[in-house]
Protein backbone atom coordinates (compact mmCIF):
# COMPACT_ATOMS: atom_id res chain seq x y z
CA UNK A 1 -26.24 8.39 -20.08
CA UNK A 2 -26.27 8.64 -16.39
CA UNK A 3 -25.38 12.09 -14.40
CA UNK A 4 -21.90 11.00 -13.09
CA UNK A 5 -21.43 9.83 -17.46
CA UNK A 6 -22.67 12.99 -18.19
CA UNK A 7 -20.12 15.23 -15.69
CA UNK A 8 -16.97 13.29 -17.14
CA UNK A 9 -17.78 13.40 -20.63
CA UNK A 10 -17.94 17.33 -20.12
CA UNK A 11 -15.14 17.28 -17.68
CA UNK A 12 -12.95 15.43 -19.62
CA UNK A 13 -14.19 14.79 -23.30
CA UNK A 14 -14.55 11.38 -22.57
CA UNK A 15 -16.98 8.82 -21.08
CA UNK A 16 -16.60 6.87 -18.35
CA UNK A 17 -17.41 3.53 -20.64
CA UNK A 18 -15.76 4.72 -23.47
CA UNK A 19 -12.66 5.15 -21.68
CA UNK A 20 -12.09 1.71 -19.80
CA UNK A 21 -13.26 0.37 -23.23
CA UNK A 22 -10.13 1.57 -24.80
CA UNK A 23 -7.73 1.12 -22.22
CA UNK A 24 -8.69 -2.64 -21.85
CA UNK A 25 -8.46 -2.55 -25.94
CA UNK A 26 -4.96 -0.86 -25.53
CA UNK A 27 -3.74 -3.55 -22.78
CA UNK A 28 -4.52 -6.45 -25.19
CA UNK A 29 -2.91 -5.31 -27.71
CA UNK A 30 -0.24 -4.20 -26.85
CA UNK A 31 3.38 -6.17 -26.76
CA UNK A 32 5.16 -7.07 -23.77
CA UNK A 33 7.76 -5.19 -24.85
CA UNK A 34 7.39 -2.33 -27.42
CA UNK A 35 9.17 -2.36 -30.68
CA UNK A 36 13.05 -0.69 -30.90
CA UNK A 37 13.29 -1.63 -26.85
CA UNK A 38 16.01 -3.78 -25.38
CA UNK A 39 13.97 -6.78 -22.50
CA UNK A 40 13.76 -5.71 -19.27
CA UNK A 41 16.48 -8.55 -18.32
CA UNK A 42 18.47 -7.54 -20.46
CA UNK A 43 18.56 -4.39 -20.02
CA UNK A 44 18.93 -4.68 -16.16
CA UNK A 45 22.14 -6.58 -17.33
CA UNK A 46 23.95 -3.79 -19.18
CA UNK A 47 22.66 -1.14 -16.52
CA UNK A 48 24.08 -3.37 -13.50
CA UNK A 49 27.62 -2.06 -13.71
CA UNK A 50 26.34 1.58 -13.45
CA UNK A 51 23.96 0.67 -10.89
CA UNK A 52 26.44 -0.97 -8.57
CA UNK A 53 28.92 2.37 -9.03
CA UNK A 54 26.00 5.08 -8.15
CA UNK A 55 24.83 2.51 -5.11
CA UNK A 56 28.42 2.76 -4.03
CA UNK A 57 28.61 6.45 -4.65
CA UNK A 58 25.43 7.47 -2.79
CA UNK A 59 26.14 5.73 0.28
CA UNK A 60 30.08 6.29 0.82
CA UNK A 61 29.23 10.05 0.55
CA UNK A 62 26.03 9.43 2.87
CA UNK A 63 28.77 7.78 5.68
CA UNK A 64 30.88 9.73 5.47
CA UNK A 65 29.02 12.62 6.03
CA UNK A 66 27.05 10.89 8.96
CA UNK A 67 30.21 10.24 10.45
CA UNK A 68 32.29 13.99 9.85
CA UNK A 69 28.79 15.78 11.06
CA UNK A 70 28.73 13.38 14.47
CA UNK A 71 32.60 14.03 15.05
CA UNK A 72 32.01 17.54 14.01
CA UNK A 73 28.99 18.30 16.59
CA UNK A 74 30.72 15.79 19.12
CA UNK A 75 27.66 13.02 19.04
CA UNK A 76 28.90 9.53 20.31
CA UNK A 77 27.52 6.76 18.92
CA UNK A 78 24.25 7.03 19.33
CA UNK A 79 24.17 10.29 17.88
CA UNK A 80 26.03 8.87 15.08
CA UNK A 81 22.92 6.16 14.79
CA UNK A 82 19.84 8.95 15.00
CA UNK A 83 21.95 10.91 11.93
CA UNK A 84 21.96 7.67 9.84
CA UNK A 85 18.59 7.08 10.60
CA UNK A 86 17.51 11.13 8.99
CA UNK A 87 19.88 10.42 6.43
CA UNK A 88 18.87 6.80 5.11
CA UNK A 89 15.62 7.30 3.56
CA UNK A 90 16.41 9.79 1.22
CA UNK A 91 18.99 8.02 0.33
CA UNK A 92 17.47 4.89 -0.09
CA UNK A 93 14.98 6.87 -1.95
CA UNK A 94 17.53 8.57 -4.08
CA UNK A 95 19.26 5.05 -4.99
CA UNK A 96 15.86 3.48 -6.22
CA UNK A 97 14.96 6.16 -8.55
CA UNK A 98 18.65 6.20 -10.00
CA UNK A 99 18.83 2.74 -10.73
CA UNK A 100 15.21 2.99 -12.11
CA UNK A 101 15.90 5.84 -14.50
CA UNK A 102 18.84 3.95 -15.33
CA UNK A 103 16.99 1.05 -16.05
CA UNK A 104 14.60 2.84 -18.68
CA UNK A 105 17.55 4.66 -20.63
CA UNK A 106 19.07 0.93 -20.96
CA UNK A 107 15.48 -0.41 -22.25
CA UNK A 108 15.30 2.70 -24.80
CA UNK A 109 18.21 2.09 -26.48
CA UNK A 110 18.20 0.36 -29.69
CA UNK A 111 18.84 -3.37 -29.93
């Protein structure tokens, strides 16, 4: 057992071998999709409708605001431009992980 073996097996419980041993043990064996879960396809399908409606949500608030805090502070168009550009990413952030996490609850649900 080498020195770097030796500091993760006391580190973590585990050694280094041991561990990718099992993982690539666990990734062959496992399904594609586990047991009691809905295909990813399919479950995309039935999560579309509530997809579309947050997409829709997110952004019509996200413009709208944009556009009441540029009238509001008196920004022309520009302005209006550099406060969609602060307020896109999260957004765009914010809409990925929603339709993700909508995504899983759809694949979790019994068949």
């Amino acid at each position: 057992m080498g020195l770097r073996n030796a500091a993760t097996t006391a580190m973590f419980g585990t050694s280094v071998t041991k561990g990718r041993t099992e993982l690539t043990e666990t990734l062959a064996t496992s399904p594609a999709s586990a047991p009691g879960q809905r295909p990813t396809l399919v479950a995309l399908l039935h999560a579309l409708p509530a997809i579309a409606l947050m997409t829709l949500i997110l952004w019509s608030f996200v413009l709208a605001t944009a556009y009441s805090l540029s009238m509001f502070i008196d920004l022309e168009l520009i302005g209006l431009a550099i406060v969609l550009a602060l307020l896109a990413p999260p957004t765009a952030w914010a809409n990925w992980h929603a339709a993700r996490l909508s995504i899983d609850a759809e694949r979790d649900v019994k068949a």
